[in-house]
Structures are given as structure tokens and as C-alpha cells.
N, C-alpha and C. Protein backbone atom coordinates (compact mmCIF):
# COMPACT_ATOMS: atom_id res chain seq x y z
N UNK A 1 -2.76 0.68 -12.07
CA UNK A 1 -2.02 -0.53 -12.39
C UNK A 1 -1.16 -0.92 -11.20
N UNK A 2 -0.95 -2.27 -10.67
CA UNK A 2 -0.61 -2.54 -9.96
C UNK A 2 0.97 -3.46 -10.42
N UNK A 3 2.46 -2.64 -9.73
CA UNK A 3 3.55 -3.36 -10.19
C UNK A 3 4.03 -4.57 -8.98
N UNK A 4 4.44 -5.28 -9.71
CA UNK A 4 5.35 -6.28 -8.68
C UNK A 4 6.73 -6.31 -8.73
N UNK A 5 7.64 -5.35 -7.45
CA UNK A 5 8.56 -5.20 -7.14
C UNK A 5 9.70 -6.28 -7.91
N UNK A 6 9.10 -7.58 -7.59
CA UNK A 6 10.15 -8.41 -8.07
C UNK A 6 10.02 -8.80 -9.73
N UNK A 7 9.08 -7.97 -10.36
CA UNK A 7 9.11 -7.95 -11.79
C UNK A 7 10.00 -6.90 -12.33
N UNK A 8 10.35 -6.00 -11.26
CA UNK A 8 11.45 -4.65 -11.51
C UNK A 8 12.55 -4.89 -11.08
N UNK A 9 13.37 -4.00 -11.67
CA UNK A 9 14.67 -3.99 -11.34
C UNK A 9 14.80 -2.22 -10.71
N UNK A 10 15.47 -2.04 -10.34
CA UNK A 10 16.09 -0.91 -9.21
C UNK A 10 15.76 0.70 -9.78
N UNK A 11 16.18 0.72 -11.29
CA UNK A 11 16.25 1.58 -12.60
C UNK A 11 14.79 1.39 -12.71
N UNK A 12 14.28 0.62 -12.88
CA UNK A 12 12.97 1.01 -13.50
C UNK A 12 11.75 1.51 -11.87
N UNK A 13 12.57 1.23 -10.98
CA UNK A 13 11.31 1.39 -9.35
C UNK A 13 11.94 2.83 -9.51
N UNK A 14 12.86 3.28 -9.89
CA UNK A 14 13.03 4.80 -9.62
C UNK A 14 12.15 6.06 -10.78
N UNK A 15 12.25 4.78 -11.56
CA UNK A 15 11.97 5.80 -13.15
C UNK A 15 10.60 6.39 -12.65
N UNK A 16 9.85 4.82 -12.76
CA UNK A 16 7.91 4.63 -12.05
C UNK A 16 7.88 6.28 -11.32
N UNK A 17 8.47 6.19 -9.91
CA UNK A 17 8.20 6.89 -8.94
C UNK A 17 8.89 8.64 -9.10
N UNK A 18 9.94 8.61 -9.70
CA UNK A 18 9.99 9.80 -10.65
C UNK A 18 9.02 10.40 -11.02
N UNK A 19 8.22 9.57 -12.47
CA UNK A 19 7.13 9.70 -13.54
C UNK A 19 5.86 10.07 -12.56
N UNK A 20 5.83 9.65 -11.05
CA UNK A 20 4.61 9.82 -10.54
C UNK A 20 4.00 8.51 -11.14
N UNK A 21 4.04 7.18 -11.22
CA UNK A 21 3.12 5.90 -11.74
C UNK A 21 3.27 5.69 -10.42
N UNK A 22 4.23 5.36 -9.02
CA UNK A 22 4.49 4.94 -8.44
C UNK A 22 3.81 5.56 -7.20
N UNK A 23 3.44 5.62 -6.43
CA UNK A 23 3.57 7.01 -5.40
C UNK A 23 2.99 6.09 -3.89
N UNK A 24 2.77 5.03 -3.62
CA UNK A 24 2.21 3.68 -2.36
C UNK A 24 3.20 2.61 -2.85
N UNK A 25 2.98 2.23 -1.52
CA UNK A 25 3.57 0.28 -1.95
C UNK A 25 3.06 -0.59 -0.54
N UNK A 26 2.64 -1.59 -0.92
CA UNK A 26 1.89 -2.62 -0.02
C UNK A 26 2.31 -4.28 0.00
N UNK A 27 2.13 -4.28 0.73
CA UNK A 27 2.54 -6.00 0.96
C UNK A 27 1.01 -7.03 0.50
N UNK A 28 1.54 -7.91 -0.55
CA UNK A 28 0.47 -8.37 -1.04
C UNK A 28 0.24 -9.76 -0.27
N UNK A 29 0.88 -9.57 0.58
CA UNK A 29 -0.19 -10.91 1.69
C UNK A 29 -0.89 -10.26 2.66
N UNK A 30 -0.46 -9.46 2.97
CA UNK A 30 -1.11 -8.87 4.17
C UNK A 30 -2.37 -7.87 4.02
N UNK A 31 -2.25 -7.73 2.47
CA UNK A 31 -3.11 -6.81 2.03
C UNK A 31 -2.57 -5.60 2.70
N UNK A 32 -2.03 -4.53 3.08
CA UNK A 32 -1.86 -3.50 3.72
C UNK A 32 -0.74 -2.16 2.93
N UNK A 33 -1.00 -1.26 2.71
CA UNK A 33 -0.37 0.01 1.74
C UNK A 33 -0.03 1.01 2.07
N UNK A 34 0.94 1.71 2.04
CA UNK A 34 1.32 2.47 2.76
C UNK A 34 2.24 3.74 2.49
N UNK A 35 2.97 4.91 2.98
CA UNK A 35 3.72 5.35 1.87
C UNK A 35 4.81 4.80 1.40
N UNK A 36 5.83 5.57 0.57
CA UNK A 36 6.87 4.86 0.07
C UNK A 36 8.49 5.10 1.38
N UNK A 37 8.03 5.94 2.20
CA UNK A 37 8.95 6.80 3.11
C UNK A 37 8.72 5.60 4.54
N UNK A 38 7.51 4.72 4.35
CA UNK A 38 6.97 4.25 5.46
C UNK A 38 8.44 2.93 6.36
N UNK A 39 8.89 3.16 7.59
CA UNK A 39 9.92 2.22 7.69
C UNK A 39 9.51 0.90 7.86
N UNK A 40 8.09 0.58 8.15
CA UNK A 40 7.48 -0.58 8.15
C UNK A 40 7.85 -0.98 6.97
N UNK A 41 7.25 -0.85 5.80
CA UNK A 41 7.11 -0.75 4.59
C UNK A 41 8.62 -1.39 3.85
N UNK A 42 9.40 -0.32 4.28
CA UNK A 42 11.06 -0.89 3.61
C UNK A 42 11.66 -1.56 4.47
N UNK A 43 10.82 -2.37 5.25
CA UNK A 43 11.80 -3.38 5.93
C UNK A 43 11.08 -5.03 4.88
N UNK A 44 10.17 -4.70 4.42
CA UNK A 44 9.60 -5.97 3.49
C UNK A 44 9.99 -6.48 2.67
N UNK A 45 10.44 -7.98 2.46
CA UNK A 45 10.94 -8.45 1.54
C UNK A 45 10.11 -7.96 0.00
N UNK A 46 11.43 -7.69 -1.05
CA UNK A 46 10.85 -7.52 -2.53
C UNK A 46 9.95 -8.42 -3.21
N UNK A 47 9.71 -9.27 -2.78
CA UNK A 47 9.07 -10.23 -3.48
C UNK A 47 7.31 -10.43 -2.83
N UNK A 48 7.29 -9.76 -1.42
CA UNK A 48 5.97 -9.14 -1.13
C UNK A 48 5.57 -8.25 -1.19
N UNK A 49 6.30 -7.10 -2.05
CA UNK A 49 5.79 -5.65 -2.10
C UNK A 49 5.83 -5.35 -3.75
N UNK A 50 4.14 -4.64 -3.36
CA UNK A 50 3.75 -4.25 -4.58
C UNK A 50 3.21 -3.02 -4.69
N UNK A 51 3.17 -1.78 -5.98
CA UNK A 51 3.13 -0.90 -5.91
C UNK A 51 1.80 -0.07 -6.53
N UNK A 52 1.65 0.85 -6.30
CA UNK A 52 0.11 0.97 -6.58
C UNK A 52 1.05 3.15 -6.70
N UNK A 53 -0.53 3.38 -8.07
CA UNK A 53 -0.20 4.84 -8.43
C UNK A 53 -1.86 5.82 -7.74
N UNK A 54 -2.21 4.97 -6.53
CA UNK A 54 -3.38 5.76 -6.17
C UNK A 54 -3.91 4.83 -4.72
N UNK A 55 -4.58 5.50 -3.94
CA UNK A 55 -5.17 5.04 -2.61
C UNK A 55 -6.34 4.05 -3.69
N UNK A 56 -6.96 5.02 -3.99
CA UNK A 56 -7.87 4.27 -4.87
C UNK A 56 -7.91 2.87 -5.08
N UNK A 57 -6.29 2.38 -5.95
CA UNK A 57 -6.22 1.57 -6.60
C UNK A 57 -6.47 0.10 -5.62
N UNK A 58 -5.19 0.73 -4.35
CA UNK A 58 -5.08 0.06 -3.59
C UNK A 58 -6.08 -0.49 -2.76
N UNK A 59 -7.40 -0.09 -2.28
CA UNK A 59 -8.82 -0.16 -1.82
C UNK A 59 -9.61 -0.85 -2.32
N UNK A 60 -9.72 -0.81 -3.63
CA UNK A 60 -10.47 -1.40 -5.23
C UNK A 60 -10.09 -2.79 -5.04
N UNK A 61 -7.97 -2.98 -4.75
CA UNK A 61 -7.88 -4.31 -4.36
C UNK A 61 -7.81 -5.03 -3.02
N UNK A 62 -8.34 -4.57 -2.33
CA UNK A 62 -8.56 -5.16 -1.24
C UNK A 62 -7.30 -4.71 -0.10
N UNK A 63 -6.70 -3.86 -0.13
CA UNK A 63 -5.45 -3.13 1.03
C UNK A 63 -6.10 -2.85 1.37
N UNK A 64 -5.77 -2.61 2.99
CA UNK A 64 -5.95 -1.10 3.86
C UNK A 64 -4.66 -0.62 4.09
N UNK A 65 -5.22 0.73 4.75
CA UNK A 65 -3.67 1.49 5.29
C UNK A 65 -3.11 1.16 6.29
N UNK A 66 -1.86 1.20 6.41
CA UNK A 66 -0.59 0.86 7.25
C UNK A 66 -1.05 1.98 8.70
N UNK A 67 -1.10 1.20 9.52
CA UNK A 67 -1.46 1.81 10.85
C UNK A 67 -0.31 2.96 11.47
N UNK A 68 1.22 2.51 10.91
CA UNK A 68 2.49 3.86 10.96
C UNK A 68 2.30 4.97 10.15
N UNK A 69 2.19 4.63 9.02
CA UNK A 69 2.49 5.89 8.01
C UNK A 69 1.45 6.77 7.77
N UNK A 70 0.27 6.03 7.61
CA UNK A 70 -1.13 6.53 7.36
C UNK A 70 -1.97 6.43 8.49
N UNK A 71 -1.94 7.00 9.59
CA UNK A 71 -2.50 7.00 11.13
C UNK A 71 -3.58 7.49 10.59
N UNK A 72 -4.06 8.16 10.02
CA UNK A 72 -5.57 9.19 10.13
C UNK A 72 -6.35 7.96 8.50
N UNK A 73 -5.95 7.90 7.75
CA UNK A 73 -6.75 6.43 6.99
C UNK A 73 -6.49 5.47 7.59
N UNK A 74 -5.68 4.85 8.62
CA UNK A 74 -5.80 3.56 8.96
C UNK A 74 -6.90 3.65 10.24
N UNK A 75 -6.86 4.92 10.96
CA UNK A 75 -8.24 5.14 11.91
C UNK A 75 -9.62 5.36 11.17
N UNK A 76 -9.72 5.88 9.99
CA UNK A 76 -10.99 5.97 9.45
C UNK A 76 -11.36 4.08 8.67
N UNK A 77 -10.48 3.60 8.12
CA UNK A 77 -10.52 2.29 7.64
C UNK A 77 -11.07 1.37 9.01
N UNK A 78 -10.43 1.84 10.21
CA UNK A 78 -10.69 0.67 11.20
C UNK A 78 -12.44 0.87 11.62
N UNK A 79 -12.62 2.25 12.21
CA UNK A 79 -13.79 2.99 12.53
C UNK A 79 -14.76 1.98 11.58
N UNK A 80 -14.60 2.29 10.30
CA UNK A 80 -15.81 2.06 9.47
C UNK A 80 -15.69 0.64 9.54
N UNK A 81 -14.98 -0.57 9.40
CA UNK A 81 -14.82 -1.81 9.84
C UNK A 81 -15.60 -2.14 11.34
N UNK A 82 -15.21 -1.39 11.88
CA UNK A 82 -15.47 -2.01 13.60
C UNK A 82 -17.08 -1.63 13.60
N UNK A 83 -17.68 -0.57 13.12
CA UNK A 83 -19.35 -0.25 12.69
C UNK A 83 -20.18 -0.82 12.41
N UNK A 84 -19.07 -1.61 10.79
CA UNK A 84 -20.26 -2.85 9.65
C UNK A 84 -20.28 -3.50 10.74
N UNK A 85 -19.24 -4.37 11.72
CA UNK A 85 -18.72 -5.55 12.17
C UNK A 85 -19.98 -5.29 13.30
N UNK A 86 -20.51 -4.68 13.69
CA UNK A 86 -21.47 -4.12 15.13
C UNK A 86 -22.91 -3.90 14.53
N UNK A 87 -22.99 -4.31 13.61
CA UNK A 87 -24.72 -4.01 12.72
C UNK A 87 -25.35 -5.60 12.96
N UNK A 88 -26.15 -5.01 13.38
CA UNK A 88 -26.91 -6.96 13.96
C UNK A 88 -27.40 -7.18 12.55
């Protein structure tokens, strides 16, 4: 399930991520996800960040990984991009 930051209030983004619902958050223009520790990440306005309880989820909707936080998925995400992109 995917939350929208600005549908939460402060109490409930802690409860989520407590409970483990929470555990990524991504900017939904940019498409891009990342951890929750990421400083890219918490410099984003609330109203473009949205939260996701799995890589999975985030992939399914169209994110990739944050090239800071997630260096080793944002190199396998690019790799396999730059491959399709090179197939005549």
C-alpha cells in the first residue's frame, strides 16, 4: 500500500514505521525511492513524498532507487536500463 505523506500527520508517519507498514519513501514525481535515513530524501517537500512497505511495491509502481542511499540497486536498476536501451 502506498501512503501519502500529506494525508498523515506526524503521529501516524511514526506509528506506520514503528509497525514496520512503513520502511521506503519516494518522491512521486520523480518516481525515485529510497531509504527513510536517505538525506536526499528528507530534504523533499511533504506533499511529494510517498511511502511504500516494500522495494517491491515501489518497482510494481514505477520508482527506481535513489542513486545516494541505495548505490548497489540504483547500479543494478541503471545496468539493466542502459542494456534494454542498447537492444536493436
Amino acid at each position: 500500500m502506498i501512503y501519502h505523506h500529506s494525508n498523515l500527520n506526524e503521529k501516524e508517519v511514526r506509528t506506520l514505521i514503528r509497525k514496520g507498514e512503513i520502511i521506503l519513501a519516494g518522491h512521486k514525481r520523480l518516481k525515485i525511492y529510497g531509504t527513510l535515513k536517505c538525506t536526499s530524501g528528507k530534504r523533499m517537500k511533504k506533499e511529494n513524498r510517498v511511502f511504500f512497505n516494500s522495494e517491491n511495491e515501489a518497482q510494481k509502481l514505477g520508482f527506481r532507487p535513489c542513486g545516494h542511499c541505495m548505490r548497489v540497486a540504483y547500479k543494478e536498476w541503471k545496468d539493466g536500463f542502459v542494456h534494454q536501451s542498447n537492444k536493436p
